[in-house]
Protein backbone atom coordinates (compact mmCIF):
# COMPACT_ATOMS: atom_id res chain seq x y z
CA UNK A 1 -38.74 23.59 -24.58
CA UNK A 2 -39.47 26.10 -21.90
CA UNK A 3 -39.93 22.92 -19.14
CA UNK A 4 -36.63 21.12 -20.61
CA UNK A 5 -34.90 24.41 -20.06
CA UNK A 6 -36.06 24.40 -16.57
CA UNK A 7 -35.35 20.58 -16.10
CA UNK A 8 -31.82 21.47 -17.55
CA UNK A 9 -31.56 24.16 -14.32
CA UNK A 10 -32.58 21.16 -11.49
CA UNK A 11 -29.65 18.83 -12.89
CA UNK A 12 -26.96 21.42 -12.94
CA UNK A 13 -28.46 22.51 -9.55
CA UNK A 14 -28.11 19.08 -8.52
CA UNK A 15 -24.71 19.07 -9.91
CA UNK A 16 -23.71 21.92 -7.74
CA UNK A 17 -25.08 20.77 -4.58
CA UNK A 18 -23.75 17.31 -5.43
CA UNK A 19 -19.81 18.61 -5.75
CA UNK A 20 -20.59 20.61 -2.67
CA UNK A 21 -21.17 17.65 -0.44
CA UNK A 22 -18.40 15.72 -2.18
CA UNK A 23 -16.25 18.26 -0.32
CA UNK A 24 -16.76 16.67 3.06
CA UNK A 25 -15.94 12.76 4.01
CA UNK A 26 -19.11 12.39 5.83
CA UNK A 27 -21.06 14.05 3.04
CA UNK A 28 -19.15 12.42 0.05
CA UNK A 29 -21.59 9.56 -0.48
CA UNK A 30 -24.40 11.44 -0.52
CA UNK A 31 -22.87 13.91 -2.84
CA UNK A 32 -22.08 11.05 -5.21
CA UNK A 33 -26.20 9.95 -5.66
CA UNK A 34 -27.48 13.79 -5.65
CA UNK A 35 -24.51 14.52 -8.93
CA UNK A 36 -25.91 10.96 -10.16
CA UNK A 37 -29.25 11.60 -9.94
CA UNK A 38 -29.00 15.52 -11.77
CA UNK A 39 -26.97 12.92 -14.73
CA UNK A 40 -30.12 10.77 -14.84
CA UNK A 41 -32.43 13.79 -15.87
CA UNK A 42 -30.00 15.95 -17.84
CA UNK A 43 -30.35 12.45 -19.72
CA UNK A 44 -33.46 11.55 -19.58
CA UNK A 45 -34.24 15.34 -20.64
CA UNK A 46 -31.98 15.42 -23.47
CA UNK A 47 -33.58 12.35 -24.98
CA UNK A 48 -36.89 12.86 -24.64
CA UNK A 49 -37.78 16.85 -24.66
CA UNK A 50 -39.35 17.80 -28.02
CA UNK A 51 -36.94 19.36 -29.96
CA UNK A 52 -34.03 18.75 -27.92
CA UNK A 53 -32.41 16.59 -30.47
CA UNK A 54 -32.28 16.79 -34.31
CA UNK A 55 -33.37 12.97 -34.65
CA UNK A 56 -32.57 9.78 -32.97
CA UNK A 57 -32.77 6.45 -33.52
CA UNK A 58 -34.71 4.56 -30.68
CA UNK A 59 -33.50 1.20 -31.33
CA UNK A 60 -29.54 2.39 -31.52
CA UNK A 61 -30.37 5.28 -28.27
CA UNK A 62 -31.61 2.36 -26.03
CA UNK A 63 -28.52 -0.20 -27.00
CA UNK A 64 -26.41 2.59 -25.79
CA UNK A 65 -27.76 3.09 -22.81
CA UNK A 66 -27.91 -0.76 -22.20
CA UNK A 67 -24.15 -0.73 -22.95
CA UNK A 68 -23.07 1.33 -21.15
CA UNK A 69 -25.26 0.65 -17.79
CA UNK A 70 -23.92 -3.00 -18.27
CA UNK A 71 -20.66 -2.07 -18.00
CA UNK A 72 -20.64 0.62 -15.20
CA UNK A 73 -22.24 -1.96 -13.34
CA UNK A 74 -19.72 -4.63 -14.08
CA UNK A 75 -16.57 -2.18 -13.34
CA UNK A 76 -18.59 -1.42 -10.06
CA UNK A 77 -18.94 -4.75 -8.55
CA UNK A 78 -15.80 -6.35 -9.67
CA UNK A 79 -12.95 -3.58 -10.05
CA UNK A 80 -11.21 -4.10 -6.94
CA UNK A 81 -9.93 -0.97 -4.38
CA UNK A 82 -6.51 -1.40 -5.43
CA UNK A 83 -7.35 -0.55 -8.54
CA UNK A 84 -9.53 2.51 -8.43
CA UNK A 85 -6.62 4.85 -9.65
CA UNK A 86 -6.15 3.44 -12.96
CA UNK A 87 -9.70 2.92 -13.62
CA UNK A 88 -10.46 6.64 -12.82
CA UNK A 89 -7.23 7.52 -15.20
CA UNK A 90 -9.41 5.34 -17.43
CA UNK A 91 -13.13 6.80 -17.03
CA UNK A 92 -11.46 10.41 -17.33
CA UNK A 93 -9.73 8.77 -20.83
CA UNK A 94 -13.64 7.48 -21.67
CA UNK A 95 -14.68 11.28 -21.11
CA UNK A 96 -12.23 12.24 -23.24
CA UNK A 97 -13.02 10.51 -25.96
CA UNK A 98 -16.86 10.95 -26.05
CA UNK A 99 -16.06 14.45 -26.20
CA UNK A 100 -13.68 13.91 -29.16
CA UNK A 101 -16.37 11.50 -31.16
CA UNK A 102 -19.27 14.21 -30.69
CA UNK A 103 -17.03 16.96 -32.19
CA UNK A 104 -15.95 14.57 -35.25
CA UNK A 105 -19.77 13.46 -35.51
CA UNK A 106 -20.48 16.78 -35.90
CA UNK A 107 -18.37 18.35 -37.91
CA UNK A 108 -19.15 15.15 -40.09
CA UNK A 109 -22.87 15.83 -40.00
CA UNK A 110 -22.14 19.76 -40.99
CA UNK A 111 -19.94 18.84 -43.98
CA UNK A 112 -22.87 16.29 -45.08
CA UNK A 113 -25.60 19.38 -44.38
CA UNK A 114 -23.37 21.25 -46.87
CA UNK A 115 -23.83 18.77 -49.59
CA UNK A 116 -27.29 17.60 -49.08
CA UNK A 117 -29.70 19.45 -45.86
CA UNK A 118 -32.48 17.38 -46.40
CA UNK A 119 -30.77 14.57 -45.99
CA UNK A 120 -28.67 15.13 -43.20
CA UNK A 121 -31.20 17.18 -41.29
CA UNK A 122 -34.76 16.39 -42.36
CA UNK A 123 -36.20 17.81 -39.11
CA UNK A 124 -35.04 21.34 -40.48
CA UNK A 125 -37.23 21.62 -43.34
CA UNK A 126 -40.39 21.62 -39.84
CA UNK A 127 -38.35 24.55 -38.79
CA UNK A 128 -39.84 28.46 -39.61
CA UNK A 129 -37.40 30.07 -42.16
CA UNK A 130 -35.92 32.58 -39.14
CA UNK A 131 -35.17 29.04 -37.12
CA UNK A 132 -33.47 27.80 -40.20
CA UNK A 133 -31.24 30.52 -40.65
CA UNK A 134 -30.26 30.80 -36.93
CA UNK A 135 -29.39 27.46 -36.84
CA UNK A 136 -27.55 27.49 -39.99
CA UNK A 137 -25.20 30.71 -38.43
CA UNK A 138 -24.19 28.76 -35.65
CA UNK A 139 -23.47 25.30 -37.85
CA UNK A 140 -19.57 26.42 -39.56
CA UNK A 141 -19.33 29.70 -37.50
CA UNK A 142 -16.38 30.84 -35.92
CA UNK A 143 -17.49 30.08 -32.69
CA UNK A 144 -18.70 26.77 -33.53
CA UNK A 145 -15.16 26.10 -35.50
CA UNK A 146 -13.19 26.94 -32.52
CA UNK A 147 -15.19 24.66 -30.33
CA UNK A 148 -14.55 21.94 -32.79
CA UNK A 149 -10.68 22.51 -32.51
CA UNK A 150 -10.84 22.75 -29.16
CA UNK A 151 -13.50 19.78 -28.33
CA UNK A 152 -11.18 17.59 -30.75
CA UNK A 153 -7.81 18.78 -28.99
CA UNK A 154 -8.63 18.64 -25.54
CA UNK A 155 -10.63 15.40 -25.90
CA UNK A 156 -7.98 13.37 -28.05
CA UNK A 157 -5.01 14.67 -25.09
CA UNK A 158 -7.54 13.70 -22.49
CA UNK A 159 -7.95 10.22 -23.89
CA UNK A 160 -4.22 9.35 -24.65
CA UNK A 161 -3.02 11.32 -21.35
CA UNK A 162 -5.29 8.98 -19.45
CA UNK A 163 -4.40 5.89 -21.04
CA UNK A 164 -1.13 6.10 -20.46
CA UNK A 165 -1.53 7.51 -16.60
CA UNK A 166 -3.65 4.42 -16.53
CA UNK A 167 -0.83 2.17 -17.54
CA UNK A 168 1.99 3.93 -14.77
CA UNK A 169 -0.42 3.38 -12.87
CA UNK A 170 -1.44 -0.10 -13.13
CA UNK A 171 2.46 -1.06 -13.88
CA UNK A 172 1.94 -1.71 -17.64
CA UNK A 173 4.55 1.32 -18.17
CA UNK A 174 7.35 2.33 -15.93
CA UNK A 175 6.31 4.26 -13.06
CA UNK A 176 9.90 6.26 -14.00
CA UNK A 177 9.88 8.84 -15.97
CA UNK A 178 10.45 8.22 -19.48
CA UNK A 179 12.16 10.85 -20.90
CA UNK A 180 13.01 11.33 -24.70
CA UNK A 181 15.70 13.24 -26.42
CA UNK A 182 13.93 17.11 -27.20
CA UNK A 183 10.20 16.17 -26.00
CA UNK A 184 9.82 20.07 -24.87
CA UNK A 185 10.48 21.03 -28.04
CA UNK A 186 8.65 18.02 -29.85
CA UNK A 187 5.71 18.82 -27.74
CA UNK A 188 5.51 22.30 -28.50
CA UNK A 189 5.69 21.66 -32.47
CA UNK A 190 3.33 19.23 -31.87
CA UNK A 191 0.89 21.47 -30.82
CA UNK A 192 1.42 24.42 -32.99
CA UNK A 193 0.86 22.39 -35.63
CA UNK A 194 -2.04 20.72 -34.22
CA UNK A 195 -3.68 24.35 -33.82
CA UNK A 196 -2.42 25.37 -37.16
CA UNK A 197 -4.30 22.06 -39.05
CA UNK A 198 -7.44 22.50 -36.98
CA UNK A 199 -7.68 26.32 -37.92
CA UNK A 200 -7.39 25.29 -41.07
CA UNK A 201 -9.71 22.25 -41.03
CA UNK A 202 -12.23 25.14 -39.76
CA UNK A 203 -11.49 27.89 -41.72
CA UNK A 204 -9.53 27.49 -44.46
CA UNK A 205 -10.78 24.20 -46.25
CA UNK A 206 -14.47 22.32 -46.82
CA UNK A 207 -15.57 19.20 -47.53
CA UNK A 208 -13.20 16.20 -47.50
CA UNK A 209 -10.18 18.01 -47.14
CA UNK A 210 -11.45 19.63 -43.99
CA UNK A 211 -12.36 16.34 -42.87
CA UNK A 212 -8.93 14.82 -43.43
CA UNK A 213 -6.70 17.85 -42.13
CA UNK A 214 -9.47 17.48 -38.58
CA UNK A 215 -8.35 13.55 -38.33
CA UNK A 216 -4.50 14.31 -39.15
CA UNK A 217 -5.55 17.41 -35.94
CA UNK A 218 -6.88 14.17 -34.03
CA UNK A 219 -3.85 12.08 -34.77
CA UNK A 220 -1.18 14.66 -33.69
CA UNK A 221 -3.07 15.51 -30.68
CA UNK A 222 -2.78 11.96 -29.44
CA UNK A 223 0.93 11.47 -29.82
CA UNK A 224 0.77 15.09 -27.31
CA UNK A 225 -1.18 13.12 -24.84
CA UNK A 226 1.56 10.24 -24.66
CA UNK A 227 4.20 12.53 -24.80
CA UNK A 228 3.02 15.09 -21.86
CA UNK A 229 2.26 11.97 -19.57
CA UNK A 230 5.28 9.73 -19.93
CA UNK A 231 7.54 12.30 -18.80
CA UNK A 232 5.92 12.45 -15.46
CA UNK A 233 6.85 9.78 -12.53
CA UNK A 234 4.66 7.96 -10.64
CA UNK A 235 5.03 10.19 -7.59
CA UNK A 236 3.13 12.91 -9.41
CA UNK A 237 0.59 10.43 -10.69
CA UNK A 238 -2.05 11.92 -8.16
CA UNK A 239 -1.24 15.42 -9.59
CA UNK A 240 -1.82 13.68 -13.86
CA UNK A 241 -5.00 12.00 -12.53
CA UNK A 242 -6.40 15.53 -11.07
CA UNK A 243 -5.42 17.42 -14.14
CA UNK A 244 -6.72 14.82 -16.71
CA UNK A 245 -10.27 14.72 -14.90
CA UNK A 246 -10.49 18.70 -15.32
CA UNK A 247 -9.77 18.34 -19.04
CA UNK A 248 -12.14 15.76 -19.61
CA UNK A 249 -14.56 18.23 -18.35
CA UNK A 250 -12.89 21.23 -20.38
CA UNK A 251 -13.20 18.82 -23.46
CA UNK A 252 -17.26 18.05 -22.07
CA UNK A 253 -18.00 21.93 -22.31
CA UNK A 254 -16.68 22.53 -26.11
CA UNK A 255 -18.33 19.21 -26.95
CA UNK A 256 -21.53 21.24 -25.46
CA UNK A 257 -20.98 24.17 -27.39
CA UNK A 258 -20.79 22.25 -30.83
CA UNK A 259 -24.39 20.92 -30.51
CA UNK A 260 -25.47 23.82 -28.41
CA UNK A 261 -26.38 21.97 -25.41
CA UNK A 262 -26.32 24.38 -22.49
CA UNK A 263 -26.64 21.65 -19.31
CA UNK A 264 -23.07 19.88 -21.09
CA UNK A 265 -21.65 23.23 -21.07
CA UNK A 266 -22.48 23.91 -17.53
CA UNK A 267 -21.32 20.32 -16.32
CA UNK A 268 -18.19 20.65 -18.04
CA UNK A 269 -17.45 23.82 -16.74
CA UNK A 270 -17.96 22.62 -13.10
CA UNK A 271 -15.99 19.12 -13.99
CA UNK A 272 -13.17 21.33 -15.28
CA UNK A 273 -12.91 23.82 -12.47
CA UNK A 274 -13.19 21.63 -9.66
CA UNK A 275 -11.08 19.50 -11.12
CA UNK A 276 -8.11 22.35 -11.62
CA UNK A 277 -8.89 23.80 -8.10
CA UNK A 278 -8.19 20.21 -6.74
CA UNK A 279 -5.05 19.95 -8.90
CA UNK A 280 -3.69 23.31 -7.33
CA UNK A 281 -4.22 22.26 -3.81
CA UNK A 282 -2.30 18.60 -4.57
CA UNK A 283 0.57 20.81 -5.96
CA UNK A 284 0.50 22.85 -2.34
CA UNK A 285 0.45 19.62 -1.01
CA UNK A 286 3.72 18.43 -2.36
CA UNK A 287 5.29 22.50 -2.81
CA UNK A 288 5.62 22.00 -6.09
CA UNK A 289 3.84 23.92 -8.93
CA UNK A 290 1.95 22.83 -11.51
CA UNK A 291 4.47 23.74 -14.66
CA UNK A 292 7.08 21.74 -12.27
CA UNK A 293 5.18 18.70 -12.11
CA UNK A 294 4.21 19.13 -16.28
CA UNK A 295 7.41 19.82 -17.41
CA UNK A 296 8.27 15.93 -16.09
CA UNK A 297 11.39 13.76 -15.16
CA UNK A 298 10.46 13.83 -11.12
CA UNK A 299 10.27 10.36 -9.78
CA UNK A 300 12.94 7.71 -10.27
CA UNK A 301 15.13 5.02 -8.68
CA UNK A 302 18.13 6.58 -9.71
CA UNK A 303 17.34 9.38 -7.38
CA UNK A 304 19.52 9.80 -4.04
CA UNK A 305 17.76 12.66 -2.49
CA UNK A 306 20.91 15.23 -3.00
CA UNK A 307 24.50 14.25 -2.19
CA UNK A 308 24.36 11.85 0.31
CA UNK A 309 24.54 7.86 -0.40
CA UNK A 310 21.23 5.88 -0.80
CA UNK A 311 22.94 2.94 1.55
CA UNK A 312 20.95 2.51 4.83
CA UNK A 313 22.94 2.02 8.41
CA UNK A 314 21.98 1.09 11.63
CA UNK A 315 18.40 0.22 10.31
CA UNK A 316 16.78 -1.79 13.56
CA UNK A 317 13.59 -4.10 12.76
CA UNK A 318 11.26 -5.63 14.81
CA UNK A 319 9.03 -8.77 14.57
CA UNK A 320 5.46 -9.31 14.84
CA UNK A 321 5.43 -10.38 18.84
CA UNK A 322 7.56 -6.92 19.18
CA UNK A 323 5.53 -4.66 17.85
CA UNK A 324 2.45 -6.01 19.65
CA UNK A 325 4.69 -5.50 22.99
CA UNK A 326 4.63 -2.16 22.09
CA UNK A 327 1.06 -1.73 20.88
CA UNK A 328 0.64 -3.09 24.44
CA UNK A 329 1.95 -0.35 26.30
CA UNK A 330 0.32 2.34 24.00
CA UNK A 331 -1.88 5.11 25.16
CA UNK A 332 -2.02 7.09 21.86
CA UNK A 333 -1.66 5.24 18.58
CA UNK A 334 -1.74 6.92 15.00
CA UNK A 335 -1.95 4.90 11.71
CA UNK A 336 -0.13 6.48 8.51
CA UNK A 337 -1.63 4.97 5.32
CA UNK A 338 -0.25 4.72 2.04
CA UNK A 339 -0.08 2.56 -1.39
CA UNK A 340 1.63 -0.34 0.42
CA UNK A 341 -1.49 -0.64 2.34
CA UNK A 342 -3.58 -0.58 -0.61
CA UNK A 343 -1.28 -3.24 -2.80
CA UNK A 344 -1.47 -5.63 0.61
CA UNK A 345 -5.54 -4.81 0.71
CA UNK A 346 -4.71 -4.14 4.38
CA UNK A 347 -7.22 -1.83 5.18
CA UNK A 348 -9.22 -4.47 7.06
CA UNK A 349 -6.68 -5.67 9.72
CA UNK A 350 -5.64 -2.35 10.24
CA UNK A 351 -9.11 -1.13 11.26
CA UNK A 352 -9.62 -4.42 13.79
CA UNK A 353 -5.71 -3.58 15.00
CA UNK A 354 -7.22 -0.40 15.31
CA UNK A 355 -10.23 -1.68 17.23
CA UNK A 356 -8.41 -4.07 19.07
CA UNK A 357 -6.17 -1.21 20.54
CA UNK A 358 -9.09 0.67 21.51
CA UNK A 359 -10.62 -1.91 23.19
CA UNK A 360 -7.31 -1.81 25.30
CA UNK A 361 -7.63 1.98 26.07
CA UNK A 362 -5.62 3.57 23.68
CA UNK A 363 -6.45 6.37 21.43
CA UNK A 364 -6.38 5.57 17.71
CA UNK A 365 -6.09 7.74 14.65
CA UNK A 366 -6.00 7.46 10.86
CA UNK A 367 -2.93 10.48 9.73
CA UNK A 368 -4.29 11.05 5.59
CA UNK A 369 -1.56 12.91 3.46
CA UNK A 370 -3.37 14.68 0.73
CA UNK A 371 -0.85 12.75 -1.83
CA UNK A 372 -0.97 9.14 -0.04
CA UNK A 373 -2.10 6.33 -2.63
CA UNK A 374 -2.47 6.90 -6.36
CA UNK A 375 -4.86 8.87 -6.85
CA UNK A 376 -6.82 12.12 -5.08
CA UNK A 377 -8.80 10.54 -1.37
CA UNK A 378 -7.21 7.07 -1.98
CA UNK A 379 -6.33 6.18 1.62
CA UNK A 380 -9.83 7.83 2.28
CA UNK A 381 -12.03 5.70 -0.36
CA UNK A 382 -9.85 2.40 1.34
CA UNK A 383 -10.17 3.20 4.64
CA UNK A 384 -14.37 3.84 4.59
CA UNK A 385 -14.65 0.44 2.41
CA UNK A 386 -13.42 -1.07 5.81
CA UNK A 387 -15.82 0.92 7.86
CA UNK A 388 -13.63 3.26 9.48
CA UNK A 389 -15.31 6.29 11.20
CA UNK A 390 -15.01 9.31 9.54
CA UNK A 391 -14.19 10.93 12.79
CA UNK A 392 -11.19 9.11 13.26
CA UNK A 393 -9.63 9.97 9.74
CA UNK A 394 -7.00 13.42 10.45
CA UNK A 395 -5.67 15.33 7.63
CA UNK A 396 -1.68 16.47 7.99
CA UNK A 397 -2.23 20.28 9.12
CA UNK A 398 -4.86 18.79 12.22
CA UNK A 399 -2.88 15.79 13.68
CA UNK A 400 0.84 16.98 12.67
CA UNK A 401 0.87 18.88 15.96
CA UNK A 402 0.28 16.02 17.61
CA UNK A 403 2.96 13.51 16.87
CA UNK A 404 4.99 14.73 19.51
CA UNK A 405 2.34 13.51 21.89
CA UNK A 406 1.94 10.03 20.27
CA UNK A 407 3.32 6.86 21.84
CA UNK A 408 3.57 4.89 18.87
CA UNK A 409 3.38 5.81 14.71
CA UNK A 410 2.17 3.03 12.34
CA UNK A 411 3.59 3.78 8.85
CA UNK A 412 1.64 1.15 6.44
CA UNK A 413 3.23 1.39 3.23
CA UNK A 414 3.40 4.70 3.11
CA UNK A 415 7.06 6.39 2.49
CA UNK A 416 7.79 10.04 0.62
CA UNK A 417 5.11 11.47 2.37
CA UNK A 418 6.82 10.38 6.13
CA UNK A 419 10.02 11.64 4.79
CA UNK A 420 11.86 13.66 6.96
CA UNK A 421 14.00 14.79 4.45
CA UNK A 422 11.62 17.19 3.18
CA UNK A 423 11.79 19.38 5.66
CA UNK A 424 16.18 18.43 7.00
CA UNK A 425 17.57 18.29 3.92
CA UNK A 426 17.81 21.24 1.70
CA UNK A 427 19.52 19.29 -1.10
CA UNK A 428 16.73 16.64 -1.38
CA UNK A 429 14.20 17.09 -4.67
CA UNK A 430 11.46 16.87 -2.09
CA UNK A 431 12.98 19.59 0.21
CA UNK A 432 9.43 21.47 1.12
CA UNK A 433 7.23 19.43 0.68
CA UNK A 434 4.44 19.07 3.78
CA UNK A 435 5.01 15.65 5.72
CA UNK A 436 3.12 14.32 8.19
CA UNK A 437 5.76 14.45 10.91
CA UNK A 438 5.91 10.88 12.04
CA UNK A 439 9.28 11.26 13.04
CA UNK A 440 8.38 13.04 16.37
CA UNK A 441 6.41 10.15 17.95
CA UNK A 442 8.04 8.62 20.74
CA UNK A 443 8.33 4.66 18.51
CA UNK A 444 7.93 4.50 15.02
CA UNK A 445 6.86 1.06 13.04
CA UNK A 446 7.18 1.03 9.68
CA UNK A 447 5.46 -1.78 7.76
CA UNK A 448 6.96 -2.37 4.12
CA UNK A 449 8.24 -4.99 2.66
CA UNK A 450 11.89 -3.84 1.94
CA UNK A 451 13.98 -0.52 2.39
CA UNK A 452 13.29 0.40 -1.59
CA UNK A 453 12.41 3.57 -2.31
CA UNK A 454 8.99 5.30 -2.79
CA UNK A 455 8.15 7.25 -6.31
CA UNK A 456 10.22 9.98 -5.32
CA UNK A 457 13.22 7.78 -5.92
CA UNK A 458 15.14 8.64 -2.51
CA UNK A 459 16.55 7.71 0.10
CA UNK A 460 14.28 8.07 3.26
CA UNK A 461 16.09 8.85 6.46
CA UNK A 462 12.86 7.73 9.23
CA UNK A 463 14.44 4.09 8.46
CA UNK A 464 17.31 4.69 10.23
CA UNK A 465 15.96 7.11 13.12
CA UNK A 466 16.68 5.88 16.61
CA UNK A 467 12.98 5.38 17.25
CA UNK A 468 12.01 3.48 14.25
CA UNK A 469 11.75 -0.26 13.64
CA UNK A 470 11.33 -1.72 10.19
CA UNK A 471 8.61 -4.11 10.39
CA UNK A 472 9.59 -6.48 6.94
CA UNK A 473 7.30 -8.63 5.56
CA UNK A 474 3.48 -7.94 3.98
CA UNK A 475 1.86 -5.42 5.63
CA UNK A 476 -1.65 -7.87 5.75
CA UNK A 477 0.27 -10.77 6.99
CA UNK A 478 2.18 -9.33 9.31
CA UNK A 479 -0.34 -7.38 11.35
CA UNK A 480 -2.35 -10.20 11.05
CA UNK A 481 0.02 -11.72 13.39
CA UNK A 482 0.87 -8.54 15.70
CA UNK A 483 -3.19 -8.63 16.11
CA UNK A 484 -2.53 -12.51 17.00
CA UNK A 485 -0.31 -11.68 19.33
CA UNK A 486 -1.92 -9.02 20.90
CA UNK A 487 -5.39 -11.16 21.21
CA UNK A 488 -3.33 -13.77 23.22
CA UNK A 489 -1.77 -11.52 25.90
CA UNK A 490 -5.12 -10.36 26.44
């Protein structure tokens, strides 16, 4: 056991250094096979160190595994870009739920040891009598109750939560909030009495009706999940997705403690925290805190953004052959990114409009809001599947600065975040929030199909600006035919 210990150590050393290169764009990739590869031997340790397990069944073990590596690989080649969000919202609903099944397995298995240890256990009668004994303190202890409760809890919210963020996000559910008479107080009953039935499950009952009050625990805490998600519009989405992947890793670590596994512990912790430190900085991002975006009803098309009248006047647009006369003329070009982009899978003619431009003598940037898209790097994970240079993508506090100096702004489907009522209009619901400031460049084109509003609900002022022209249409068609246009004046 001494070597699996120290195998255990390289993984979640490997799961360190892994989330450490994550942190960079150039890095990320990298980061991804180092955190895969610690997976592969925290697994490959786990099944095959003496001792490590109580007993497993080859024959079930290795259709698992085949399973499951079938359908990673499936998701991987044919889940298209577009739809990344939901099926992250999904895989942090999957590690929800594996959490949840190990803590039911096992509190299933202890109930059984109760009635019958040979049975259940047979590799404990190999054990020395001190062995025994430990073991048998930690099975049904208070600590490993608690974990139970809190495996089960976390695991079932995780897997519901995501679910249903999957759904907003896909547009199976309303992207609106969906708000129902009381659900504050609903959802704090609910889980007071989830708590109470899972203390009770681990304390105060045995045998079957332990088992039945931790499965009525289950059930309750899966109507929470549902009812702390569909609250929550689609403009906080982002914020659910971040918060739902640190749970699933919260729900990873008690699932750890209840078979005494200390590498799950350790990966769940670092799932958990990363994933709440990234939650807090997407809250900065938007200047909203976290309770705010919990507590629901943001997001909605009945919004107006304050007083004023959601009706849009003097709005000028401009056609393919006129934006590519003023592509033309551009020295200094920025592209703003958003979910429009992603839904029109436009990522590739923007980087050969982007190239194109260059080619002409302009300077070209990519402007990345830390909210743009669906989910947490979305415009990021788009943009380097069409092979755009890391060194050209900006975040908002580098290139806001420099709007001021930019001939023209591109706005691709992007709209709260290039909003400049969040920082003009002290009435709007998004009054504070960072923007990047594409107001200030000298021409403005914004690519979207209509003048609807984004998830915010609101109006957005930029549309009616002086130097901004609404470019209608899809945003893949029509810069396919501004990059027409600008090929033949060439």
């Amino acid at each position: 056991m001494e070597l699996a210990q120290f195998l255990y150590l390289v993984a979640a050393l490997l799961f360190v250094f892994g989330i450490k290169l994550l942190a960079k764009v150039r890095t990320a990739r990298r980061g991804n096979l180092v955190a895969a590869a610690g997976m592969l031997l925290a697994v490959l340790v786990t099944v095959l160190a003496p001792g490590a397990g109580i007993e497993l069944s080859w024959p079930l073990l290795a259709a698992g595994l085949a399973v499951g590596a079938m359908a990673g690989a499936v998701l991987a080649r044919r889940v298209a870009m577009t739809a990344m969000p939901e099926m992250v919202a999904l895989l942090n609903g999957f590690g929800g739920a594996a959490s949840l099944l190990v803590a039911l397995a096992s509190f299933w298995g202890d109930y059984v040891f109760r009635v019958s240890q040979s049975e259940a256990f047979p590799a404990l009668a190999e054990l020395p009598p001190a062995d025994t004994g430990e073991l048998l303190s930690l099975l049904g202890g208070p600590t490993w109750s608690v974990a139970i409760l809190l495996s089960v809890l976390i695991g079932t919210v995780t897997f519901t939560g995501s679910l249903v963020a999957m759904g907003k996000l896909s547009g199976k559910i309303s992207g609106n909030p969906i708000l129902l008479p009381g659900r504050h107080f609903l959802l704090l009953s609910g889980f007071l009495l989830t708590i109470a039935l899972g203390l009770w499950a681990g304390f105060g009952l045995t045998g079957y009706g332990a088992l039945t009050a931790l499965l009525a625990c289950t059930v309750l805490a899966g109507v929470i999940g549902v009812l702390a998600v569909i609250p929550i519009g689609g403009a906080d989405m982002p914020v659910v997705v971040s918060l739902l992947n640190s749970y699933s890793g919260l729900a990873a670590a008690m699932a750890g403690f209840v078979i005494l596994n200390p590498l799950l512990i350790t990966a769940g912790a670092l799932v958990g925290a990363s994933g709440l430190i990234l939650t807090n900085l997407m809250c900065k991002a938007m200047n909203r805190s976290l309770l705010n975006v919990l507590l629901g009803g943001f997001g909605g098309d009945q919004a107006t953004g304050g007083g004023g009248s959601d009706e849009y006047e003097n709005v000028k647009s401009a056609s393919p052959e006129e934006a590519a006369m003023i592509l033309e003329d551009a020295e200094s070009v920025v592209f703003v990114p958003g979910y429009g982009m992603a839904v029109a899978q436009a990522q590739h003619i923007v980087k050969e409009l982007a190239e194109e431009l260059e080619r002409r003598g302009a300077q070209v940037r990519f402007a990345i809001h830390p909210v743009a898209g669906r989910m947490p790097g979305h415009m990021n994970v788009l943009l380097a599947e069409a092979d755009v240079p890391y060194d050209k993508l900006w975040e908002l506090e580098r290139i806001n600065n420099d709007f001021r100096n930019t001939d023209v702004a591109v706005v691709v489907g992007a709209n709260d975040v290039v909003n400049p009522a969040a920082i003009e209009d002290p009435s709007s619901p998004i009054y504070g929030m960072p923007i990047l400031n594409v107001h200030e460049a000298r021409t403005v084109l914004v690519v979207k199909r209509s003048l609807s509003p984004g998830y915010a609900g609101i109006k957005n002022p930029l549309f009616e600006r002086d130097n901004a022209l609404m470019c209608f249409g899809d945003g893949k068609a029509f810069l396919e035919d501004v990059l027409a246009e600008l090929r033949e004046s060439a």
